[in-house]
Protein backbone atom coordinates (compact mmCIF):
# COMPACT_ATOMS: atom_id res chain seq x y z
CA UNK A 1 -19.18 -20.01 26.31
CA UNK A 2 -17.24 -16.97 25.20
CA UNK A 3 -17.01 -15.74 29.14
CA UNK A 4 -16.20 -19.22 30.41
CA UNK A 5 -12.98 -18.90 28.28
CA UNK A 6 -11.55 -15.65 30.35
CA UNK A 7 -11.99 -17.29 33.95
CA UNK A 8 -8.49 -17.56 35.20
CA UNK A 9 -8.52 -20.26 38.70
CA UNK A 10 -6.68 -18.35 42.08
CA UNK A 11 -3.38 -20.43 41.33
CA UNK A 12 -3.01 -18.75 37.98
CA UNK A 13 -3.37 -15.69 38.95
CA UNK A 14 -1.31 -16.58 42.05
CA UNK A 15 1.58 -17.46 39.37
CA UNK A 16 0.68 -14.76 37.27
CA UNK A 17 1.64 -12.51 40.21
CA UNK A 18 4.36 -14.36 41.27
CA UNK A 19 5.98 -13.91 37.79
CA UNK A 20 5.51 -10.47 37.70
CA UNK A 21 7.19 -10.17 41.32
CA UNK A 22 9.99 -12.86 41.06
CA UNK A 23 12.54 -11.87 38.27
CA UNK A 24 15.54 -13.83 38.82
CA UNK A 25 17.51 -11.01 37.17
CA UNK A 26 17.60 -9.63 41.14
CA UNK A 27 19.60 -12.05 42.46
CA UNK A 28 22.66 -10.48 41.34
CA UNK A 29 21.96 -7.24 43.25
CA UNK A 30 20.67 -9.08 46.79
CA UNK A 31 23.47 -11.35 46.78
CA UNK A 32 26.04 -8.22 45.51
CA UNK A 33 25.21 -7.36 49.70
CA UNK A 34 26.58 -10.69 50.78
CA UNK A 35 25.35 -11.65 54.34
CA UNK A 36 23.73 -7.92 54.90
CA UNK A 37 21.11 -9.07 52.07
CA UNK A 38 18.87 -10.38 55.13
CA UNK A 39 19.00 -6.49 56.36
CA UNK A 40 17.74 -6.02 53.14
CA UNK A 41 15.36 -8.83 52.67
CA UNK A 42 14.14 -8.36 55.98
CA UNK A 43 13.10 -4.72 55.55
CA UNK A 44 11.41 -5.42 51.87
CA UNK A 45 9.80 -8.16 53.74
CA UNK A 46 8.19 -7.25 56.84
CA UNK A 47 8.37 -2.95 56.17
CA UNK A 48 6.92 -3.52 52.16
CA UNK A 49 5.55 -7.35 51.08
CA UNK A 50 3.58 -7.73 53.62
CA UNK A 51 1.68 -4.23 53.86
CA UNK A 52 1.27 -4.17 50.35
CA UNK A 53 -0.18 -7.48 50.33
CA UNK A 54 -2.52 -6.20 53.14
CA UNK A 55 -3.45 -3.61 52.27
CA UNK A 56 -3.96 -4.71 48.26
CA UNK A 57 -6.09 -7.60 49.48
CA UNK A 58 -8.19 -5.61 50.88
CA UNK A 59 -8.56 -3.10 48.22
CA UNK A 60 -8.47 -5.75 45.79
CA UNK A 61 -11.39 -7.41 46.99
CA UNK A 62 -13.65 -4.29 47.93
CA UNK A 63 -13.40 -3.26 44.15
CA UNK A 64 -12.86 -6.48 42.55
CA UNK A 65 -16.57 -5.76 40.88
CA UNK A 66 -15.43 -2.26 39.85
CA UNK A 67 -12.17 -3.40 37.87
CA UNK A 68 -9.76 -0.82 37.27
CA UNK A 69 -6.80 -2.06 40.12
CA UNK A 70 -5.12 0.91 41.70
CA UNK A 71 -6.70 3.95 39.23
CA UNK A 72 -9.87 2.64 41.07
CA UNK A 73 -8.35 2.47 44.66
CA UNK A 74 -7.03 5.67 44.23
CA UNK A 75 -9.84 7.44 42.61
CA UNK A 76 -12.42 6.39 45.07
CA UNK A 77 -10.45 7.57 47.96
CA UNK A 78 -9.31 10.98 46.47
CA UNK A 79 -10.51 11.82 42.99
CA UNK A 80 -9.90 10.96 39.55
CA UNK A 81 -6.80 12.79 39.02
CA UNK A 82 -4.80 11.25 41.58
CA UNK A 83 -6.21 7.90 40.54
CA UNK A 84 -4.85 8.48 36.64
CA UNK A 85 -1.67 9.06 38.38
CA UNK A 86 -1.82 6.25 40.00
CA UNK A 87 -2.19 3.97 37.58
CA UNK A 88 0.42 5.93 35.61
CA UNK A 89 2.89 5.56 37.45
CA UNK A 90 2.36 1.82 37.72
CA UNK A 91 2.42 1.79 33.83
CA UNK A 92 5.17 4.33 33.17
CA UNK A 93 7.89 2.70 35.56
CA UNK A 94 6.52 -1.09 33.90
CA UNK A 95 7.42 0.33 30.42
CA UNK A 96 10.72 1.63 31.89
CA UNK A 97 11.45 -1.49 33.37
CA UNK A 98 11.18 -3.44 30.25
CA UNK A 99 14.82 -2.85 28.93
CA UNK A 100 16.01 -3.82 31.87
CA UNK A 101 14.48 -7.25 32.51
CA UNK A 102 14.67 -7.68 28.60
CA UNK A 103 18.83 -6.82 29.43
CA UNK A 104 18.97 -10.26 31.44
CA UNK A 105 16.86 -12.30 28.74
CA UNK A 106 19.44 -11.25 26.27
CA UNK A 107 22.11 -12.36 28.40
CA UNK A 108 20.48 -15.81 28.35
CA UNK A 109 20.42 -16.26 24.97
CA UNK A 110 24.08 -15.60 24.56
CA UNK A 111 24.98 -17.84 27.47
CA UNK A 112 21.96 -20.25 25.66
CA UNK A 113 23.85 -20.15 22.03
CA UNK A 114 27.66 -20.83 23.72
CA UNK A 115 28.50 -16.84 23.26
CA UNK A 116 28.42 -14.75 26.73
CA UNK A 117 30.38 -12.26 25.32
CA UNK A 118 27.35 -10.86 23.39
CA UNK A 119 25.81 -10.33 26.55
CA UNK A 120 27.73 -7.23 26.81
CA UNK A 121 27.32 -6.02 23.36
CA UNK A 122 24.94 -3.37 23.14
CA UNK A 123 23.67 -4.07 19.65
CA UNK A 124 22.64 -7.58 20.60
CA UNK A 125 21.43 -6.67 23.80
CA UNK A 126 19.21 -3.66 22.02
CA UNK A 127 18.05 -5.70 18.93
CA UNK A 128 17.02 -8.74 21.13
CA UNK A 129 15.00 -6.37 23.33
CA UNK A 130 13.17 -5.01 20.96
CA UNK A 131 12.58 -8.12 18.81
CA UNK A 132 11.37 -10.36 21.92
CA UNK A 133 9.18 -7.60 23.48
CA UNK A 134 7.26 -6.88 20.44
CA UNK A 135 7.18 -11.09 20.02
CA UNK A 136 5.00 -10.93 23.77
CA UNK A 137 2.78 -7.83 22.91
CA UNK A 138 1.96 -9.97 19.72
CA UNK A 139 1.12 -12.58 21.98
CA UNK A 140 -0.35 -10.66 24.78
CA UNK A 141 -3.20 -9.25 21.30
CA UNK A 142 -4.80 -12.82 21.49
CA UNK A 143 -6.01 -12.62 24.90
CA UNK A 144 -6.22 -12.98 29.23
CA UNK A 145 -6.72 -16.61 28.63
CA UNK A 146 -3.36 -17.28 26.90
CA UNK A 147 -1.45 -15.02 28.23
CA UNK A 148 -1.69 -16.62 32.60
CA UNK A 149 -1.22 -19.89 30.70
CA UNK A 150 1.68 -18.68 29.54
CA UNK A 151 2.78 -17.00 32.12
CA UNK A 152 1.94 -19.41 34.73
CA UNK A 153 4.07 -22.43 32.91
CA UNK A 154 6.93 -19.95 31.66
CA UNK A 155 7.39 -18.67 35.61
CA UNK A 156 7.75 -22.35 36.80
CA UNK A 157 9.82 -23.49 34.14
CA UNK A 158 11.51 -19.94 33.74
CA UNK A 159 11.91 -18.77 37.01
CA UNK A 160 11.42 -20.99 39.56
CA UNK A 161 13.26 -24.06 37.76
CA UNK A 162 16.06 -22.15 37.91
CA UNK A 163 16.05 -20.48 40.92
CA UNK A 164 16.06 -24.15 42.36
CA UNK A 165 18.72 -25.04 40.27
CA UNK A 166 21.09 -22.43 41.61
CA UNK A 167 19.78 -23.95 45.20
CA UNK A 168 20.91 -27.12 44.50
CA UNK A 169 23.83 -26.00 43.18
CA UNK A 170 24.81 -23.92 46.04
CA UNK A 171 24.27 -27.18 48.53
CA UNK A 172 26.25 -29.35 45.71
CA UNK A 173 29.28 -26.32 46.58
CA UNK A 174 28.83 -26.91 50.26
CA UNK A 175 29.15 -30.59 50.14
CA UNK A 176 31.95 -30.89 48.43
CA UNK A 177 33.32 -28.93 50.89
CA UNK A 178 34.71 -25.77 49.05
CA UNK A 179 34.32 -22.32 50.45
CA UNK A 180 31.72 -20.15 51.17
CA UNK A 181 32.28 -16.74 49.21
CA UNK A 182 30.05 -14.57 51.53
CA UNK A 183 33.28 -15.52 54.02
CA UNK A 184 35.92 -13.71 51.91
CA UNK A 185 34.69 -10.40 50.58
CA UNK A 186 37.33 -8.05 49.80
CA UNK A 187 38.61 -5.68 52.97
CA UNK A 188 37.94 -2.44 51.00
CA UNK A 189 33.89 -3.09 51.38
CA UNK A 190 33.28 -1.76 54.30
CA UNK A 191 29.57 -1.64 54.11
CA UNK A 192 29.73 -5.66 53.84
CA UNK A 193 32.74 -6.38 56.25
CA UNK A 194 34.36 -4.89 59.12
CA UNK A 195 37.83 -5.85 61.34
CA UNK A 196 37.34 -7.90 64.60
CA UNK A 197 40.34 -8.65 66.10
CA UNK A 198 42.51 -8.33 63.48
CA UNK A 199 40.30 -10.47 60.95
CA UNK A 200 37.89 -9.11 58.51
CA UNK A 201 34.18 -10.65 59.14
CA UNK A 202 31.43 -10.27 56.76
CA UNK A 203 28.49 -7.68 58.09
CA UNK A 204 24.80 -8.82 59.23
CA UNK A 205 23.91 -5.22 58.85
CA UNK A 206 25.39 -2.71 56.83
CA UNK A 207 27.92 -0.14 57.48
CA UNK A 208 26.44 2.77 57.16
CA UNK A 209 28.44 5.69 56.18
CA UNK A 210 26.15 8.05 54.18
CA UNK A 211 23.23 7.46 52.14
CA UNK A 212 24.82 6.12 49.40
CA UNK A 213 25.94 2.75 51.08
CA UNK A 214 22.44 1.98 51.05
CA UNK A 215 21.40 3.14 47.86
CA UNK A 216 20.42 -1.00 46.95
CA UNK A 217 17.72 -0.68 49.35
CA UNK A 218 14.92 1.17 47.09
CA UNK A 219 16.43 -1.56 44.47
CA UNK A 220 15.80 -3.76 46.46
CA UNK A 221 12.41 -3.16 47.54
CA UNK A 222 11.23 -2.75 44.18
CA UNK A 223 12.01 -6.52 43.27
CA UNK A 224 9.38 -6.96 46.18
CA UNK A 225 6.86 -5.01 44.13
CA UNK A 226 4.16 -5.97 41.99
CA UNK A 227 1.49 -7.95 44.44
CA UNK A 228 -1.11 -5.41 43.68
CA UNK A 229 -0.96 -5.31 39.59
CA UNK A 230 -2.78 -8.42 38.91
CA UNK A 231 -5.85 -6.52 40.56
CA UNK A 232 -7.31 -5.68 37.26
CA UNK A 233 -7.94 -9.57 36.97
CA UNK A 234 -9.94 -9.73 40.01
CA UNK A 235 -13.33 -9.59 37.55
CA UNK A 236 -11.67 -12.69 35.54
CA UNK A 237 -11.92 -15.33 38.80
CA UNK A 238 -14.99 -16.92 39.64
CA UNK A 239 -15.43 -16.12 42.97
CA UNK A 240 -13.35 -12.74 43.12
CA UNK A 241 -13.96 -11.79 46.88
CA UNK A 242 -12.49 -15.07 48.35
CA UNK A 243 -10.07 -16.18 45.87
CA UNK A 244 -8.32 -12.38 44.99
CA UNK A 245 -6.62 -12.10 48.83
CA UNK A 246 -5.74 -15.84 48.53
CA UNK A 247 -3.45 -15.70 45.43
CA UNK A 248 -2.00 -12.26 46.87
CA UNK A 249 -0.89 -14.19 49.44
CA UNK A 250 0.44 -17.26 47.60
CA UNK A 251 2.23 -15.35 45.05
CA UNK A 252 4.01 -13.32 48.01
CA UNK A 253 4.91 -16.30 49.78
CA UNK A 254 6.58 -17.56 46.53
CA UNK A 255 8.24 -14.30 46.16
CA UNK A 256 9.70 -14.37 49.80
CA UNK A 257 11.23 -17.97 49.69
CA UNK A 258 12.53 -17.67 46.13
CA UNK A 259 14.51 -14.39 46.00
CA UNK A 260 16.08 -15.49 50.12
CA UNK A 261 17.50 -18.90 48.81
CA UNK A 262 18.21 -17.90 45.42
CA UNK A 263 20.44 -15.06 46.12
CA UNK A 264 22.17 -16.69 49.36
CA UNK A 265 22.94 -19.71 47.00
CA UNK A 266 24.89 -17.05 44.59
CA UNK A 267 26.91 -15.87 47.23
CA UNK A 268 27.92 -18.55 48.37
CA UNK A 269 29.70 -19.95 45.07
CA UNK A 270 30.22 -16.36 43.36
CA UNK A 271 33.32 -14.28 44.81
CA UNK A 272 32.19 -10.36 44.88
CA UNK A 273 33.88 -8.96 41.83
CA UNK A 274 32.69 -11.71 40.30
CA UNK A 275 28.78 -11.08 41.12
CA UNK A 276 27.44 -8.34 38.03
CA UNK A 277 24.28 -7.16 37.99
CA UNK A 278 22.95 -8.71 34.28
CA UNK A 279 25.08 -12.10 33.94
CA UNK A 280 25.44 -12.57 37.41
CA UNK A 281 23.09 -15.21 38.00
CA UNK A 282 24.70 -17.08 34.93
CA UNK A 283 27.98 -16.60 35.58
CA UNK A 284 27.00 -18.93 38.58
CA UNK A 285 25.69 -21.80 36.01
CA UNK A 286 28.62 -21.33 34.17
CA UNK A 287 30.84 -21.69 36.71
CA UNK A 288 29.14 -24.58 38.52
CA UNK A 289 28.58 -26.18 35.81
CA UNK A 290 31.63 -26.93 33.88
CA UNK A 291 32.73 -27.72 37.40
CA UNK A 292 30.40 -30.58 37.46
CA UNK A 293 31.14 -31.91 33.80
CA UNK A 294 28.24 -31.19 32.43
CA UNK A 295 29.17 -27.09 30.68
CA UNK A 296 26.02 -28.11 28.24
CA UNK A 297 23.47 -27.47 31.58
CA UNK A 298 24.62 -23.71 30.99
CA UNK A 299 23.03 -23.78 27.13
CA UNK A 300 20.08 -24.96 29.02
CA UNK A 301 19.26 -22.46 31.83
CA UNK A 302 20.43 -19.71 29.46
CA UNK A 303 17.24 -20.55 27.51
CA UNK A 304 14.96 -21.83 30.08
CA UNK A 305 16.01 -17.77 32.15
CA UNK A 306 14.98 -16.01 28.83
CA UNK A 307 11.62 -18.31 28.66
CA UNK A 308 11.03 -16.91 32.50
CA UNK A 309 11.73 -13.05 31.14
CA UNK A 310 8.86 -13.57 28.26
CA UNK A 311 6.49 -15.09 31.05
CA UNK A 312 7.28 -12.32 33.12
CA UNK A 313 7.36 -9.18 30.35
CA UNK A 314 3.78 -10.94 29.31
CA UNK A 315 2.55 -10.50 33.20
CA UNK A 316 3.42 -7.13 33.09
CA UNK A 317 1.90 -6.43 29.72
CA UNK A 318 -1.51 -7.73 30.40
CA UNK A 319 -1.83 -5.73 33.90
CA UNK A 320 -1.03 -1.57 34.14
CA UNK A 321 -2.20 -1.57 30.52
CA UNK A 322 -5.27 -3.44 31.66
CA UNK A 323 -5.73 -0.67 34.14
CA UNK A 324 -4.93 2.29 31.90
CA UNK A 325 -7.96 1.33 29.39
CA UNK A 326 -9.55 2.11 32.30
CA UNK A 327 -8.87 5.97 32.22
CA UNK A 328 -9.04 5.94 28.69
CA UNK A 329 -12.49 4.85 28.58
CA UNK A 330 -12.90 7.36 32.07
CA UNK A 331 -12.26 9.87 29.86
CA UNK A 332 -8.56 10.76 31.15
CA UNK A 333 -6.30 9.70 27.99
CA UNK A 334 -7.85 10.46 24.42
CA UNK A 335 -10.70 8.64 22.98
CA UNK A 336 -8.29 6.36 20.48
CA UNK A 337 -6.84 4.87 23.37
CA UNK A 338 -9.71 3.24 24.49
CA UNK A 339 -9.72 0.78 21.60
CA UNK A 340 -9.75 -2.65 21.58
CA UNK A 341 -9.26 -6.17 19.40
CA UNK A 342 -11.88 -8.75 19.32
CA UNK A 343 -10.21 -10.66 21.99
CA UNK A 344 -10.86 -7.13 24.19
CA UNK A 345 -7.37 -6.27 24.79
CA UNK A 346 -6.16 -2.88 24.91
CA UNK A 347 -4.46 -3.01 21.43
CA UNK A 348 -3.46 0.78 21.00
CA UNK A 349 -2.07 1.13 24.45
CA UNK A 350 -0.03 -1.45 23.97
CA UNK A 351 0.91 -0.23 20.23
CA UNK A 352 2.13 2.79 21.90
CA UNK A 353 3.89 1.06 25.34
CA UNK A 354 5.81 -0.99 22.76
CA UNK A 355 7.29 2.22 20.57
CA UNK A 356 8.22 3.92 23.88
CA UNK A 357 10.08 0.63 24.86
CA UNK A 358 11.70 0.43 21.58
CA UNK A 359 13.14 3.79 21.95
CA UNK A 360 14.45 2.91 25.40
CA UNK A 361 16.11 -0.22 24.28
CA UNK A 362 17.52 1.36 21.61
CA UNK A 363 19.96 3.25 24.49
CA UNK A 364 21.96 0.21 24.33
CA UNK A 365 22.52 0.83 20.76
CA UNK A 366 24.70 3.91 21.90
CA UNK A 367 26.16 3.50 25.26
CA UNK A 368 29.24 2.04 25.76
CA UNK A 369 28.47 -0.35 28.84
CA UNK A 370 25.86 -2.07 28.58
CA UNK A 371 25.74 -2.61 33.06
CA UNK A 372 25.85 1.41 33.27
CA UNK A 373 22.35 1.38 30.73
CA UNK A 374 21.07 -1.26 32.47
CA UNK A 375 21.11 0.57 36.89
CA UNK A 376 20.56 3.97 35.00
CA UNK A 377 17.14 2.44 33.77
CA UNK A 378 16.48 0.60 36.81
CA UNK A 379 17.10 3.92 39.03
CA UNK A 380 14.50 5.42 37.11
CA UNK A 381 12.01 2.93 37.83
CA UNK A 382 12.49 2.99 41.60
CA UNK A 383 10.64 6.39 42.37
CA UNK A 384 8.04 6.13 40.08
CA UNK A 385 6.62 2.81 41.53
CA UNK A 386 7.58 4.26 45.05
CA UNK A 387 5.18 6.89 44.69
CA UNK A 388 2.41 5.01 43.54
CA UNK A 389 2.80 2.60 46.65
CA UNK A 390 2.51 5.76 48.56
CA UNK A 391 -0.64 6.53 47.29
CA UNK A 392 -2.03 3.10 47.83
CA UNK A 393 -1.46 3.15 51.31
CA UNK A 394 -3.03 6.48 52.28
CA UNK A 395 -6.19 5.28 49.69
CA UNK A 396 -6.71 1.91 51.85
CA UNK A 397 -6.35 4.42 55.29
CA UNK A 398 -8.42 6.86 53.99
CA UNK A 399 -11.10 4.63 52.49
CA UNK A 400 -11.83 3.08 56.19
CA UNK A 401 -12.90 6.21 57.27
CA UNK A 402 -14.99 7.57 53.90
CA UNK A 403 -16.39 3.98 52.88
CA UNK A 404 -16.59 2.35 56.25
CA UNK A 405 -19.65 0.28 55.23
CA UNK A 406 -18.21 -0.84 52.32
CA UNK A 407 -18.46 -4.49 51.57
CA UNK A 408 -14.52 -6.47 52.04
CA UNK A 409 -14.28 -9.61 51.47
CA UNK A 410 -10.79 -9.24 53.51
CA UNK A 411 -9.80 -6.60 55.86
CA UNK A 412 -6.88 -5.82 56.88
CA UNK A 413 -6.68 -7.49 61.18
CA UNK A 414 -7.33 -5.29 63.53
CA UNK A 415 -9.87 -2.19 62.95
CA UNK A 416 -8.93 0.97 61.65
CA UNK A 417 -6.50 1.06 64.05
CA UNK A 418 -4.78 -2.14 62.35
CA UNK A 419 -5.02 -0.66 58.91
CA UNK A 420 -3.33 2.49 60.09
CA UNK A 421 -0.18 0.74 61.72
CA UNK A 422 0.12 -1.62 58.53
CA UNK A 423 -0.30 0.70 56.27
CA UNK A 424 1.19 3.62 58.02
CA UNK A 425 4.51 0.90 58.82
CA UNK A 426 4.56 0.96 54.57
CA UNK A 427 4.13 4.35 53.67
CA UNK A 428 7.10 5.31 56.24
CA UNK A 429 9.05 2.30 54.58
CA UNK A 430 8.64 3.81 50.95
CA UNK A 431 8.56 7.31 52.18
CA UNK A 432 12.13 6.39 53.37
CA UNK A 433 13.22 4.03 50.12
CA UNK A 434 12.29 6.84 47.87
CA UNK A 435 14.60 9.51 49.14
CA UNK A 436 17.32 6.68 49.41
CA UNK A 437 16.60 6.14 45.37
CA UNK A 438 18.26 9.83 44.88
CA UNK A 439 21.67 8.35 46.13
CA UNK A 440 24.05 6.76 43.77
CA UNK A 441 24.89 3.44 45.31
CA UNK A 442 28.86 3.52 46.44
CA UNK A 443 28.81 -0.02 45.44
CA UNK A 444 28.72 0.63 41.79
CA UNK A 445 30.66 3.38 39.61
CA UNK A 446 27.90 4.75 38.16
CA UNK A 447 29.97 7.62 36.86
CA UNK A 448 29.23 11.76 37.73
CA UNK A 449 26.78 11.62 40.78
CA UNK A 450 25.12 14.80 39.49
CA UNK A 451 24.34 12.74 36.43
CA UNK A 452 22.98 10.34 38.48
CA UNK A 453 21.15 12.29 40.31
CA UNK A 454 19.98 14.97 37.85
CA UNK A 455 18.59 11.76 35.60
CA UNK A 456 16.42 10.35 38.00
CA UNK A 457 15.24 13.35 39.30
CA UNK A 458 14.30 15.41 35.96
CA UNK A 459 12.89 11.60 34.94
CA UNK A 460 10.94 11.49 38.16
CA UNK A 461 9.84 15.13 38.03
CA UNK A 462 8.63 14.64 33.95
CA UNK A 463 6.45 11.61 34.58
CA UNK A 464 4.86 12.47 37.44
CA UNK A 465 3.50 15.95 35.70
CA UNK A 466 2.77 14.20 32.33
CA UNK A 467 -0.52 12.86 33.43
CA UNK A 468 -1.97 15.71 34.70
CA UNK A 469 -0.82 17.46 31.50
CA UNK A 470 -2.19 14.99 29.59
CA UNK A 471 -5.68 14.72 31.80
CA UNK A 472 -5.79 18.63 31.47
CA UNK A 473 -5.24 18.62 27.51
CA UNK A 474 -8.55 15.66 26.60
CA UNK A 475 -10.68 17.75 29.00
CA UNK A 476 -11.19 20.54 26.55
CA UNK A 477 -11.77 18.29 23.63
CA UNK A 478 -15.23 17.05 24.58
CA UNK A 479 -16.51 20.51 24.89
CA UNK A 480 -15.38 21.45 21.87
CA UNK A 481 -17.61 18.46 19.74
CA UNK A 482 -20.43 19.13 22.46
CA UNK A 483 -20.88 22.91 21.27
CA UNK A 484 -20.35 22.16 17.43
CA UNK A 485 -24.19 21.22 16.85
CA UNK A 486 -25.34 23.77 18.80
């Protein structure tokens, strides 16, 4: 009885993926690049979704019976090391993330309560963050069964509810014959429009004058991430081998469809200086819908966006943790770390995750603009997760040759030779994002570039060193107990 009641069926974990993918809270930045989003989109698509779904099917399903997600991957393709990096970096850039997405939640509650002001104030946005992340780890203690319940029915009421919504609205706009916004984007963007004949026409691809003018694509890439960290549920289906590469799939499909539509459909309605990164989305509602008559929708989707942000936070919670007991119980984090509640959740890694997250919220507390908190902890993210992508690809190369008679349920089409071009096609992809992530973006005033730059570097630099640091420091500790009765 007690195992029947942590099976999870391929749709909820196809959803549970999905929300951990899909965060509406990225619609501002694809539709900021008006008609070059498709560029964008495109390149995320076909250069990132689709390897990584690939290539994590096929992963996914050879170790489903191991557990463990990518430290697994990665550790039986190179060694143990790497794979505690691995899933460290997954984890670290999650916990990062956090404030961010947590950012846009807030911003639905003050649009939700009739105050969108507070959705710039950095003591509301900090003290909701805090308050409703700690309300999902408290959650996320009473167990896998709860939590893809939870975040299955919070990502379609949450998420994809609204991202319909803002559809509809969008072909509500068009109907009623006003303009499109995507046609009138302000001459001094030059990445987005350029001069034919005397008129200014809106880009298909971008116009690219350094690095910097396309700074949104490791951004944008990253909202495309997250089909592989559901992997540590593979154990949790019933049939993990066929059913593992079939949500992978769903949920990407999802992904694709939703984040296209949703951010065409803001900007189409939104002019650019009206399009932020945080409110964007329901500035949109806001604006459509006291158009319509009805203001009180607003109230509505303000709540029903944070709902999708707790579904979402919880999907995250329950899956690089998940994979970090792992190590701990590997013997790569200290011995403490490997506890858990009766309802076998990782309780003291996710103590920990949450005081770390608290003391990155609390940055809002002291920083004047609330937008400049909320890219400098997104940049920081990009990199981290970047790498780890890069590691997954090599593992599922590498692994073809080392394991060749390993048992997959899925394999990637096409031979070796298949895996390599797929694989190799995403590694080049990220290779590329990642050095892009170093650039400030020219379409935001993120303040001193060496700031910018310095941050996400040192940040980089310090996380990636931190688990070898860590690995190196519990090795010595079991030799010490060994030789004490001796």
């Amino acid at each position: 009885m007690a195992e029947n009641k942590t099976r999870i069926t391929t749709l909820q974990l196809a959803l549970m993926t999905a929300a951990a993918v899909i965060s509406l809270r990225g619609l501002p930045m694809m539709a900021k690049e008006e008609l070059t989003m498709f560029f964008y989109i495109g390149f995320a698509t076909f250069l990132f979704l689709i390897p990584a779904a690939l290539v994590g099917a096929e992963l996914g399903s050879a170790f489903a019976s191991k557990g463990g997600g990518v430290y697994t991957w990665i550790k039986e393709a190179f060694n143990q090391r790497l794979g505690f990096l691995a899933i460290w970096l997954q984890w670290i850039q999650n916990v990062v993330w956090y404030p961010t997405v947590l950012a846009f939640a807030a911003a639905g509650i003050a649009y939700m309560i009739g105050k969108p002001e507070l959705a710039l104030n950095g003591t509301f946005v900090g003290i909701f963050s805090i308050g409703i992340y700690w309300f999902a780890t408290w959650i996320t203690f009473k167990g896998t069964d709860i939590v893809s319940k939870i975040s299955s029915q919070g990502f379609l009421i949450g998420t994809v509810l609204p991202g319909v919504t803002i559809i509809i609205l969008a072909a509500v706009w068009l109907a009623q014959g006003n303009p499109l916004e995507f046609l009138n984007i302000p001459s001094e963007q030059q990445t987005l429009v350029h001069e034919v004949e005397g008129r200014m026409h809106p880009r298909l691809l971008p116009g690219i004058r350094g690095m910097g003018d396309i700074a949104f694509l490791a951004g944008i890439l990253l909202l495309f991430a997250g089909v592989e960290v559901h992997a540590v549920h593979a154990q949790e289906l019933d049939n993990p081998q066929k059913q593992f590469p079939r949500a992978i799939f769903l949920a990407a499909l999802i992904s694709f469809a939703l984040f296209t539509l949703g951010s065409l459909a803001m900007a189409a309605m939104l002019p650019y200086d009206k399009i932020d990164l945080q409110g964007g989305l329901l500035v949109a509602f806001d604006q459509s819908f006291a158009r319509l008559g009805i203001p009180w929708m607003t109230n509505l989707m303000g709540a029903l966006t944070a709902f999708g942000v707790l579904a979402g936070v919880m999907s995250w919670i329950s899956g690089p943790s998940r994979g970090l007991l792992w190590t701990a119980k590997d013997g790569q984090l200290p011995a403490f770390m490997a506890h858990t509640n009766k309802n076998g959740i990782q309780s003291h890694i996710l103590i920990i995750q949450g005081c770390i997250v608290t003391v990155l919220s609390s940055l809002y507390f002291v920083m004047d603009d609330v937008n400049v908190a909320f890219f400098l902890l997104s940049a920081l993210t990009i990199g981290l997760y970047l790498i780890m992508y890069m590691m997954m690809y090599a593992a599922g190369i590498k692994l073809r040759y080392t394991q060749p008679d390993l048992q997959r349920s899925y394999r990637v089409p096409g031979g070796n030779t298949g895996m390599l071009l797929i694989a190799g096609i995403g590694f080049v992809a990220v290779a590329f994002s990642f050095v892009v992530s170093f650039f400030p973006p020219t379409q935001l005033p993120v303040g001193s570039p060496a700031f910018y730059v310095g941050t996400v570097m040192a940040g980089t630099i310090i996380f990636v060193v931190a688990p070898f640091l860590i690995s190196a420091s519990v090795k010595k500790k079991p030799q010490v107990l060994q030789s004490q009765p001796k």
